[in-house]
Protein backbone atom coordinates (compact mmCIF):
# COMPACT_ATOMS: atom_id res chain seq x y z
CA UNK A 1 78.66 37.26 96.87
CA UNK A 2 79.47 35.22 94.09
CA UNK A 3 76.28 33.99 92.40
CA UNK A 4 77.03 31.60 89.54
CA UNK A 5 75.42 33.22 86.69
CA UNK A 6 77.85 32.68 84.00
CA UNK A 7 77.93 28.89 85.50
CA UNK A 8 75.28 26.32 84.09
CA UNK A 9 74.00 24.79 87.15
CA UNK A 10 70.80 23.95 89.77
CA UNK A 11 70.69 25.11 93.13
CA UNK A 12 71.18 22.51 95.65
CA UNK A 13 68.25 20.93 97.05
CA UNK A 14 66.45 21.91 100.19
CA UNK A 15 67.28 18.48 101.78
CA UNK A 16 71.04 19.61 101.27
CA UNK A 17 72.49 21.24 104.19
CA UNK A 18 75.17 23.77 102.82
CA UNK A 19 77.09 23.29 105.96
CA UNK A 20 77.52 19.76 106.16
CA UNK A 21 78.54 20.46 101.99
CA UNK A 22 81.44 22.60 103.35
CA UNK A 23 82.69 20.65 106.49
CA UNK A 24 82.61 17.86 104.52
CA UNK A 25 84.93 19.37 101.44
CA UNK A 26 87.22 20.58 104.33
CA UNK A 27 88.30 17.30 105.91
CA UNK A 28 90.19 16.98 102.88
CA UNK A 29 92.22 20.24 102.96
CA UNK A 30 95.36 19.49 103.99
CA UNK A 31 99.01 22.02 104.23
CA UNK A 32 100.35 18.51 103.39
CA UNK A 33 98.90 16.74 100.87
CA UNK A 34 98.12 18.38 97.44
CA UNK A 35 98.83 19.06 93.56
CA UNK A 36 99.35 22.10 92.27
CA UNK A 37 98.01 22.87 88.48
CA UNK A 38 98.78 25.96 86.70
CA UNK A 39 96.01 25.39 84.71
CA UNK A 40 92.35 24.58 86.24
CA UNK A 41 91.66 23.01 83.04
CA UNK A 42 94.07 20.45 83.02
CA UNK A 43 93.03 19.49 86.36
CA UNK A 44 89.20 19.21 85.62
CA UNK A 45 89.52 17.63 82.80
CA UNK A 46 91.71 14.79 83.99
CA UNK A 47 89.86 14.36 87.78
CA UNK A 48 86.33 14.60 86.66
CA UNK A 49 84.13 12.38 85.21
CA UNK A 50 81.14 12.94 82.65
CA UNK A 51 78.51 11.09 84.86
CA UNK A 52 79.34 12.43 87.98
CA UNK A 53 77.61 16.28 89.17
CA UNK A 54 79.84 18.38 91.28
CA UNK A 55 79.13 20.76 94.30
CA UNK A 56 80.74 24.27 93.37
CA UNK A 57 81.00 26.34 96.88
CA UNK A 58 81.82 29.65 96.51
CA UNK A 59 84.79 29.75 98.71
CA UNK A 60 84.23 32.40 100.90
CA UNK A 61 84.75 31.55 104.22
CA UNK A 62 84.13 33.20 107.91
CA UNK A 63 86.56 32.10 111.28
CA UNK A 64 85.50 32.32 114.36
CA UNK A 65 87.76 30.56 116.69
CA UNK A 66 88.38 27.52 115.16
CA UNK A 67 84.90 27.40 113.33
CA UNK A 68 84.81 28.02 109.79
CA UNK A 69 81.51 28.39 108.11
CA UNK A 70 80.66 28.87 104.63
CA UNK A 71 79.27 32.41 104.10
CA UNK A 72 79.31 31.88 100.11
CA UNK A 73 76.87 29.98 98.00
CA UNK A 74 76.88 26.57 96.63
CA UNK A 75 75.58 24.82 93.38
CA UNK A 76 75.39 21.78 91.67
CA UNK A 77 77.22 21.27 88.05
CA UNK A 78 78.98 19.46 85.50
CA UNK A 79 82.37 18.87 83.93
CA UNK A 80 81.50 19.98 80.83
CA UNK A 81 79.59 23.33 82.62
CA UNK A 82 82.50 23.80 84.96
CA UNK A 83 85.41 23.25 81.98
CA UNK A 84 83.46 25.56 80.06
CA UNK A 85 83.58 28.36 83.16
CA UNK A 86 86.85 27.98 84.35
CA UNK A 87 88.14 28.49 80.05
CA UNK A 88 86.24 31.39 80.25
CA UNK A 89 88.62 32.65 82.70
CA UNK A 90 86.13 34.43 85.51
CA UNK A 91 88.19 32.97 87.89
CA UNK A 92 86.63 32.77 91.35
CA UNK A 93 87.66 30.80 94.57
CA UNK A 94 86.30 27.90 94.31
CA UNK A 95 86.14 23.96 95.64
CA UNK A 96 84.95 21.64 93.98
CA UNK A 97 83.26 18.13 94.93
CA UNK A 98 81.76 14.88 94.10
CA UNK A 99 78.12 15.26 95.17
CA UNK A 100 78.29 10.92 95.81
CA UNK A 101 80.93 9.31 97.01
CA UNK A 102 83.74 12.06 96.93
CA UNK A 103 87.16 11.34 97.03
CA UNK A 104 88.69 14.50 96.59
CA UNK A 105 88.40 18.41 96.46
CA UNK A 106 89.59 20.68 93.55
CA UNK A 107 90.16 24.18 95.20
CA UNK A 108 90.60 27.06 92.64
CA UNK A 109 92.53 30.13 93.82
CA UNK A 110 92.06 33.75 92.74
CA UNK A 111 95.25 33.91 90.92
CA UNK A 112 94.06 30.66 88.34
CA UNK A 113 95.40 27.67 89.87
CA UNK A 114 94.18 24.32 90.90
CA UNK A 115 94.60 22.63 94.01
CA UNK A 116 93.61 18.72 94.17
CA UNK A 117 93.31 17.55 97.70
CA UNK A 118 92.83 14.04 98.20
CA UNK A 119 92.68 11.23 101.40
């Protein structure tokens, strides 16, 4: 598993249910509705803000049924933490979240692009 350490960030806290993290960053996948970046970069640097910390879930994912549950880990960060970690190009699969208010999900794919999902 995918632990983080070349990512600046703080473990989420206890109160945080990493479940209810995931199901909620997977309302907003959709077949239908998405952008497509080449470049991660572009797309974090354009959709996130500066004040705002982001959940980073590992996205590696068990189905059973119809069930998905996370089985990878997830973090809190920051743009800057993230932009640096993506330009450092580790690529991992990744989503990407508002920890208030979200509004959208950045997925990154193992072959370095960006997916932004929004309602």
């Amino acid at each position: 598993m995918y632990s983080f350490l070349n990512l600046k960030h703080q473990e989420i806290p206890e109160l945080e249910d990493a479940e209810t993290v995931f199901q909620k960053s997977e309302a907003f996948l959709s077949p239908n509705n998405f952008i497509v970046f080449p470049d991660p970069a572009v797309c974090l640097e354009t959709r996130l803000n500066n004040q705002v910390n982001y959940y980073v879930i590992h996205d590696l994912v068990s189905v059973k049924g119809k069930r998905k549950t996370v089985k990878g880990k997830i973090v809190l960060s920051t743009k800057k933490a993230l932009l640096d970690d993506v330009r450092s190009n580790d690529i991992r699969p990744i989503r990407i979240m508002a920890e208030q208010h979200a509004d959208f999900v950045i997925t990154i794919t193992d072959e370095g692009t960006a997916l932004l999902f929004s309602k």
